[in-house]
Protein backbone atom coordinates (compact mmCIF):
# COMPACT_ATOMS: atom_id res chain seq x y z
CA UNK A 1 105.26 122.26 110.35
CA UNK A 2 104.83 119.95 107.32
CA UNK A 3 106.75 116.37 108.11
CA UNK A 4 108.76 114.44 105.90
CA UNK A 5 106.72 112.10 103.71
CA UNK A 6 107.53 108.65 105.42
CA UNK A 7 105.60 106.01 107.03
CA UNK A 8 105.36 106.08 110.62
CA UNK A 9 104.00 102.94 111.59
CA UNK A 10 100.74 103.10 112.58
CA UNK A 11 100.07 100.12 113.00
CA UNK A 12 97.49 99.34 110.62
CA UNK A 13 97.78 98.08 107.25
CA UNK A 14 96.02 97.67 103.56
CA UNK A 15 93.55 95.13 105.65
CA UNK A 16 92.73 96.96 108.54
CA UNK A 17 88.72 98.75 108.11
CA UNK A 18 87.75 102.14 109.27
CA UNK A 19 85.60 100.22 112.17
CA UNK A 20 89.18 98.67 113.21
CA UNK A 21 91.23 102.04 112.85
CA UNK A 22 88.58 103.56 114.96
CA UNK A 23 88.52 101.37 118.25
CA UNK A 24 88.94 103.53 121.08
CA UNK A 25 87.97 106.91 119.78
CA UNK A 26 84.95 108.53 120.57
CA UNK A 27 83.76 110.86 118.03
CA UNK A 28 81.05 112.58 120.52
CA UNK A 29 80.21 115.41 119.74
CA UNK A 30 82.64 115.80 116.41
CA UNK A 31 80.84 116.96 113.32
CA UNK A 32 81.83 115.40 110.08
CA UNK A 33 81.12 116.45 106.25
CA UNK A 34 81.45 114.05 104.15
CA UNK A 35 81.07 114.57 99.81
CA UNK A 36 80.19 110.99 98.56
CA UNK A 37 79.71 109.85 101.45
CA UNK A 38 76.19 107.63 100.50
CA UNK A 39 77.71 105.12 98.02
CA UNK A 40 80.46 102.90 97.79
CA UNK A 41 83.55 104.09 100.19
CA UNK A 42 81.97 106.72 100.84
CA UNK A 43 79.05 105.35 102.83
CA UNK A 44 81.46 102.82 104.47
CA UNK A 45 83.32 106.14 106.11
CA UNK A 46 79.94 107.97 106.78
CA UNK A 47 78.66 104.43 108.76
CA UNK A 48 81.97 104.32 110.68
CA UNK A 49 82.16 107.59 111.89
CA UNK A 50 78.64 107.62 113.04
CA UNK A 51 79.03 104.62 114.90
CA UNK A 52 82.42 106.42 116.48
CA UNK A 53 79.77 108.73 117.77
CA UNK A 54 80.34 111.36 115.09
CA UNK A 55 77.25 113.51 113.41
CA UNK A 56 77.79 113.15 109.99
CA UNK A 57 76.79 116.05 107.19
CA UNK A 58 76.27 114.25 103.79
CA UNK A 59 76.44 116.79 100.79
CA UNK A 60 74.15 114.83 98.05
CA UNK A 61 73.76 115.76 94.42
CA UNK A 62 70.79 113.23 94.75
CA UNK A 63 69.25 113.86 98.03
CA UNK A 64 66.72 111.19 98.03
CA UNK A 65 69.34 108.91 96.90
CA UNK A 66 71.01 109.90 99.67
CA UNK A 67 68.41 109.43 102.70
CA UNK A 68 67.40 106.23 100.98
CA UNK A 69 71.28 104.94 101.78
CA UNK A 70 71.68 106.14 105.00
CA UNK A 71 68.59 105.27 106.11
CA UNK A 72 69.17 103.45 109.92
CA UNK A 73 72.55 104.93 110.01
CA UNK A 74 71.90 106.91 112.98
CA UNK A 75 73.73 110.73 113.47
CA UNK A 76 73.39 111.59 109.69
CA UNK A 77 72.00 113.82 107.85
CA UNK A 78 72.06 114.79 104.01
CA UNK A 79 72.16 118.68 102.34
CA UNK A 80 71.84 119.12 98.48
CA UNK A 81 74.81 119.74 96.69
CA UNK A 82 75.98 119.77 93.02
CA UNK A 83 80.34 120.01 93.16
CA UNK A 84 80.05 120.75 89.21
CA UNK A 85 77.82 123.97 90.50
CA UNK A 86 79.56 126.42 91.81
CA UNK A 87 76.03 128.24 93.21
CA UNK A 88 74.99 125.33 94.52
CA UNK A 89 78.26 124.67 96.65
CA UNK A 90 77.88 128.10 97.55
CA UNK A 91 74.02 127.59 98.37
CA UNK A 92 74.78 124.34 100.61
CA UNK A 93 77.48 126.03 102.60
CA UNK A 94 75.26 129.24 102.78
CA UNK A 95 72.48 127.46 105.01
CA UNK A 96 75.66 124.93 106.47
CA UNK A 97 76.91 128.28 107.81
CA UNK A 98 73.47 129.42 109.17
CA UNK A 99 73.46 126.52 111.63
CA UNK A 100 76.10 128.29 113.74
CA UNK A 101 77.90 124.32 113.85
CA UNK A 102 81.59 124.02 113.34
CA UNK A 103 83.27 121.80 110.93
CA UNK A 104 85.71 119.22 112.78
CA UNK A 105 85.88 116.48 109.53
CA UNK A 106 85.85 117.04 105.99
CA UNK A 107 86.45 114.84 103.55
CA UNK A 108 85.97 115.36 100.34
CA UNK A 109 85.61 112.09 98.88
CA UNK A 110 83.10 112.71 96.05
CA UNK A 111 84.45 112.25 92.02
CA UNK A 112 84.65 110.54 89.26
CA UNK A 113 86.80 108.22 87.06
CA UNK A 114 87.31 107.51 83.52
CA UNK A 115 84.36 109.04 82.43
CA UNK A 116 83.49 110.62 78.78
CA UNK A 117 84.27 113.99 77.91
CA UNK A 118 81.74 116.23 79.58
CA UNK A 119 82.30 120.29 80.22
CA UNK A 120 80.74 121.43 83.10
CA UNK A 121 80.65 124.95 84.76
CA UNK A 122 82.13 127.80 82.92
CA UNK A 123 83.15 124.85 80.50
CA UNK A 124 85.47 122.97 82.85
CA UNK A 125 86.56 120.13 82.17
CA UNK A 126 84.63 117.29 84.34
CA UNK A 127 87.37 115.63 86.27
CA UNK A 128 89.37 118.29 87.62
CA UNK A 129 86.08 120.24 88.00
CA UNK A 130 84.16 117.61 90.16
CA UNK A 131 87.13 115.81 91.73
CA UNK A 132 89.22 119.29 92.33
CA UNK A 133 87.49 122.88 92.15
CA UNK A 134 84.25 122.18 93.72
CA UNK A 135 86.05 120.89 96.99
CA UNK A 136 88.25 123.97 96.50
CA UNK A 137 85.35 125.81 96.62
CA UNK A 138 83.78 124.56 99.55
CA UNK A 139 86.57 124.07 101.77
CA UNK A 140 86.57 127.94 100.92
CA UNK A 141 82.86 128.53 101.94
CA UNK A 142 82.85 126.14 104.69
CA UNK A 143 85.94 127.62 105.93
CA UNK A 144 84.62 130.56 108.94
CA UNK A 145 83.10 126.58 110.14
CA UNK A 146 86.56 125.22 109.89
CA UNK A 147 88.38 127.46 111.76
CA UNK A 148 85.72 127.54 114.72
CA UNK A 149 86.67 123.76 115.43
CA UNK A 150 89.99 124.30 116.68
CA UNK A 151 91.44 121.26 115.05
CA UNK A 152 89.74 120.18 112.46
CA UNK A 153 91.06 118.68 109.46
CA UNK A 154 90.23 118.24 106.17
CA UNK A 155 91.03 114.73 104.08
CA UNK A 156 91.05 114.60 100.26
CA UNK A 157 90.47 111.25 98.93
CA UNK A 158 92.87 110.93 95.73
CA UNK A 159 94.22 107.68 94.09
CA UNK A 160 97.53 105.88 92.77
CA UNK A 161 95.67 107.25 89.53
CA UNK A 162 98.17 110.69 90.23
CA UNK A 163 100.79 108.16 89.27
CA UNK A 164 99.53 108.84 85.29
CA UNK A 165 99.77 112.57 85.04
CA UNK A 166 101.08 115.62 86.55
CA UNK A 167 99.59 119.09 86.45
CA UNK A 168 98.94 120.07 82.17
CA UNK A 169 99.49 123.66 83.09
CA UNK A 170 99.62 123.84 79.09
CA UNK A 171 95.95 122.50 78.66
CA UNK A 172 94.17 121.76 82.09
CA UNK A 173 90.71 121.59 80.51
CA UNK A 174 91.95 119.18 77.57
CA UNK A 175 91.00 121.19 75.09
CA UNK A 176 93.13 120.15 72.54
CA UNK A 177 92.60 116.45 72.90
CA UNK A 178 91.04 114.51 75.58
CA UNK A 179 91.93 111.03 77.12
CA UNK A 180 89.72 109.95 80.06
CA UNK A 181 92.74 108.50 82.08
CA UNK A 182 95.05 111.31 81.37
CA UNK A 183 91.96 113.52 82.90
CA UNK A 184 91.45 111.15 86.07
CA UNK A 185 95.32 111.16 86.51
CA UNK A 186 95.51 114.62 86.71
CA UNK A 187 92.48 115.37 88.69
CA UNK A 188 93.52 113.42 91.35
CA UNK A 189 96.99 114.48 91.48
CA UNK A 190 95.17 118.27 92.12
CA UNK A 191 93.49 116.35 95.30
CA UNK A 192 97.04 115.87 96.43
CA UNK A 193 98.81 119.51 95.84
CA UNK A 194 95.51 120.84 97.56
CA UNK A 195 96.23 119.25 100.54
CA UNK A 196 99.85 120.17 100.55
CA UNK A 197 98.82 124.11 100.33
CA UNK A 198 95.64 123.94 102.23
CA UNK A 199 97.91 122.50 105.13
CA UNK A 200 100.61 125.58 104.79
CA UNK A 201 98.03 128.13 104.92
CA UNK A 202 95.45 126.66 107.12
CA UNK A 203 97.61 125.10 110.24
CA UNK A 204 97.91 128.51 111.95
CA UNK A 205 94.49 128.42 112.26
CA UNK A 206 94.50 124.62 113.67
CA UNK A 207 93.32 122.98 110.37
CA UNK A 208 95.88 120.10 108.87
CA UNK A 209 94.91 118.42 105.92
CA UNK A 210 96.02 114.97 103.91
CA UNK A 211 95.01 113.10 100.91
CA UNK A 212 95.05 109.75 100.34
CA UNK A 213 95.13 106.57 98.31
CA UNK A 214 92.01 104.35 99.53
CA UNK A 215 93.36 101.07 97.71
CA UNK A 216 91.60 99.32 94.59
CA UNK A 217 88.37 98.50 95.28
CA UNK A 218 84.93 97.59 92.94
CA UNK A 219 82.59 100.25 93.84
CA UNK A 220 80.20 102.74 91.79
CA UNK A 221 83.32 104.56 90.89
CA UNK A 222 83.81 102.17 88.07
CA UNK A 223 80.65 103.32 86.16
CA UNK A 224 81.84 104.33 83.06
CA UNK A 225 84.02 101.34 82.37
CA UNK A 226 82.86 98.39 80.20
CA UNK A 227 82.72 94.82 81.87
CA UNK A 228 85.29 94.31 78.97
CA UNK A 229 87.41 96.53 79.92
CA UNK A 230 87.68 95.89 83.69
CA UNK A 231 88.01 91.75 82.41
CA UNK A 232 90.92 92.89 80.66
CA UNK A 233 92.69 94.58 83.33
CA UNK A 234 92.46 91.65 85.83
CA UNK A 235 89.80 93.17 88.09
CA UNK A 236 86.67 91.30 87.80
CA UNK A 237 86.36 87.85 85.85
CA UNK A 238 83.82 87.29 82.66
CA UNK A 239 81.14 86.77 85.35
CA UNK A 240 81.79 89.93 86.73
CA UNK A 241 82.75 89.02 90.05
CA UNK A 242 86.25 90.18 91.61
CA UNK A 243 89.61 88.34 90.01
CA UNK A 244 92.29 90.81 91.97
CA UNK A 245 92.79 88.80 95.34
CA UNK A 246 94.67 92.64 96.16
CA UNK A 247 91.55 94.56 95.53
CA UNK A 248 89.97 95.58 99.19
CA UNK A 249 86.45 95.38 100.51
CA UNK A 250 84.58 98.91 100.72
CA UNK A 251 85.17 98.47 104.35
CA UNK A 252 88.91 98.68 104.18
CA UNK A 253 88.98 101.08 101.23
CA UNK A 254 87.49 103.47 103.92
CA UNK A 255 89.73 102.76 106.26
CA UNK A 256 92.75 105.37 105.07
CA UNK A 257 90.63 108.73 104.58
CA UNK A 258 89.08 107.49 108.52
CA UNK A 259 92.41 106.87 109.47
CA UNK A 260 93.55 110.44 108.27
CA UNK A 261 90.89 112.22 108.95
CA UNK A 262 90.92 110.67 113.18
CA UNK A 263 93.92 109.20 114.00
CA UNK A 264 96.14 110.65 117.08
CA UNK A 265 99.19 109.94 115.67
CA UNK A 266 98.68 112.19 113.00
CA UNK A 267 98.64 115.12 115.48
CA UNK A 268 100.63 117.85 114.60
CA UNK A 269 101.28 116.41 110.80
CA UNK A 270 99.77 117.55 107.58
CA UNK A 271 100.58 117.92 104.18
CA UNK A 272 100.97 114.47 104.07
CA UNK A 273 99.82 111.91 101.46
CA UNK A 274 98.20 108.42 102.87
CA UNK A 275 97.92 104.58 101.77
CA UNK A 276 97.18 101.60 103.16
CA UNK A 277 96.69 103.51 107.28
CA UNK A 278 99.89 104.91 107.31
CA UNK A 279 101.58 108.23 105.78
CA UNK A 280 103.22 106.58 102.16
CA UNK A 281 106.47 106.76 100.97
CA UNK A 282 107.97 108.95 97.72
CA UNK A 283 107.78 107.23 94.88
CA UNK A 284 111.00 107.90 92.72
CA UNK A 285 110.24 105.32 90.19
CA UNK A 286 108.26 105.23 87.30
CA UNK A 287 105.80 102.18 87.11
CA UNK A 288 105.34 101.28 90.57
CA UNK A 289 102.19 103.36 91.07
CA UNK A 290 102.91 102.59 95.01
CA UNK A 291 103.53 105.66 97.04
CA UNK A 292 104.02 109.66 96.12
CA UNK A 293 105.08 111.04 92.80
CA UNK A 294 107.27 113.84 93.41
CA UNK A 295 105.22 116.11 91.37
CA UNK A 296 102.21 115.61 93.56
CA UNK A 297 103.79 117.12 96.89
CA UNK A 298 105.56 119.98 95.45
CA UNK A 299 104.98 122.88 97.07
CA UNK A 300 106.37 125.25 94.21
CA UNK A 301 103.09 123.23 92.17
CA UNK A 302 100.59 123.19 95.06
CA UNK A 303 100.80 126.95 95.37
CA UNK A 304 100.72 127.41 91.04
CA UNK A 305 97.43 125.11 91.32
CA UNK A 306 96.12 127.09 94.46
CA UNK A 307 96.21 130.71 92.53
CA UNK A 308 94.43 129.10 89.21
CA UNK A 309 91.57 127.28 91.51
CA UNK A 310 91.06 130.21 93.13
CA UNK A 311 90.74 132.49 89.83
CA UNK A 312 88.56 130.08 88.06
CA UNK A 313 85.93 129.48 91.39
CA UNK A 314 86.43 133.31 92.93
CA UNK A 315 86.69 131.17 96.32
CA UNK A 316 89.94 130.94 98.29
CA UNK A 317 89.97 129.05 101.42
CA UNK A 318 91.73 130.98 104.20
């Protein structure tokens, strides 16, 4: 049963870290994959769970990258993966699969923002391909894994940036005029209809899933911005150092998709979108950017976006 979209006090807030939403649950024994999860927020979640007790699978397009970062982070260990490749998701969750291990976590926290026009794939373009269809895909392959947990659940890390755009059923791959925001925008708010649907379909099978808003934070998500540009917006001064006293530390920008992906008082919730440690609120106004747009948790859109992942990967989860 999906619940309403409301907060429900958790108890936590836009401070609290994933080491603080984790105190008193042992992860023992819980196996966690984790896309992105060597760099920035990312490897903040993968360190937390693994201290929780948790063995954490980190999908890396650059491996060595990869070990180098979560090198003395004990419980981990990395697979080669390429989100934009749809053989090489299907490769990774091939020899995944082999292992005989279920999946309890996944979070699918690897993407990308504001970056220049690229096409990847079967000429895709690169946000919604990245961000949205290569999770799609290997929630799909990873899903026989998925089921054997029993309860696992699977966390997609969006952003406020759905706020910006709806679904472009009329152009999805902006080919007929691109705008890098626009692109970001939409991607993520496909990170939050997948979670609706994934939840409807997969809870009979005792796998909820949420996505998320992890806060503002600096991290190596901001690549393809300009110093300039992020002076401009308020976020970092003309040293480059941070100049939004409401921006979070990678520790508490983890904290949400930990929070969703662990807590007990999400038990028998899903479909749910998350901010600051606690299920968010709809947003009915324009300009806030706080909250749910409508759009983004409609179930009449999740299960439109559902039917065109699946025909453009050939991989449906469940």
């Amino acid at each position: 049963m999906i619940t309403a979209q409301h907060k429900i006090g958790s108890g936590f807030d836009a401070r609290s870290t994933a080491a603080e939403v984790l105190t008193g649950i042992d992860l023992t024994g819980r196996l966690a994959v984790v896309t992105g999860g060597y760099s920035g927020l990312g490897l903040e979640t993968t360190r937390a769970l693994a201290n929780a007790g948790a063995h954490v699978v980190v999908p890396a397009r650059r491996p060595a990258d990869a070990e180098s970062a979560l090198a003395g982070i004990s419980g981990t260990e990395v697979g080669e993966l390429d989100l934009a490749d749809l053989t090489s998701v299907e490769t990774f969750a091939r020899r995944f699969l082999s292992t005989g291990r279920p999946v309890d976590l996944l979070i699918a926290g690897a993407g990308i923002m504001a970056a220049p026009e690229r096409r990847v794939g079967r000429g895709w373009e690169s946000h919604f391909a990245i961000c949205h269809l290569g999770h799609h895909a290997l929630t799909g392959r990873l899903w026989p894994a998925l089921t054997a947990s029993g309860g696992a659940r699977v966390v997609t890390v969006a952003s406020s940036g759905h706020h910006s755009s709806p679904m472009r059923w009329d152009d999805v791959h902006f080919e007929r005029g691109y705008d890098r925001w626009l692109a970001y925008g939409q991607a993520k708010t496909a990170n939050v209809l997948f979670a609706v649907h994934l939840d409807k379909l997969g809870a009979e099978h005792g796998i909820r899933a949420f996505s998320l808003h992890p806060g503002a934070i600096l991290t190596p998500l901001q690549r393809h911005l300009r110093q300039e540009e992020m002076v401009e917006r308020g976020w970092i001064d003309e040293h480059g150092h941070q100049a939004d006293p409401d921006f979070k530390s990678p520790e508490q920008g983890a904290a949400t998709q930990v929070w969703a992906a662990t807590s007990p008082s999400l038990d028998g919730m899903g479909g749910l979108y998350c901010e600051d440690c606690d299920v968010a609120e709809i947003a009915h106004e324009e300009g806030e950017w706080v909250g749910v747009r409508p759009y983004a948790i409609d179930a009449g859109e999740a299960e439109r976006l559902w039917r065109l992942s699946t025909d453009l990967t050939g991989v449906s989860p469940c």
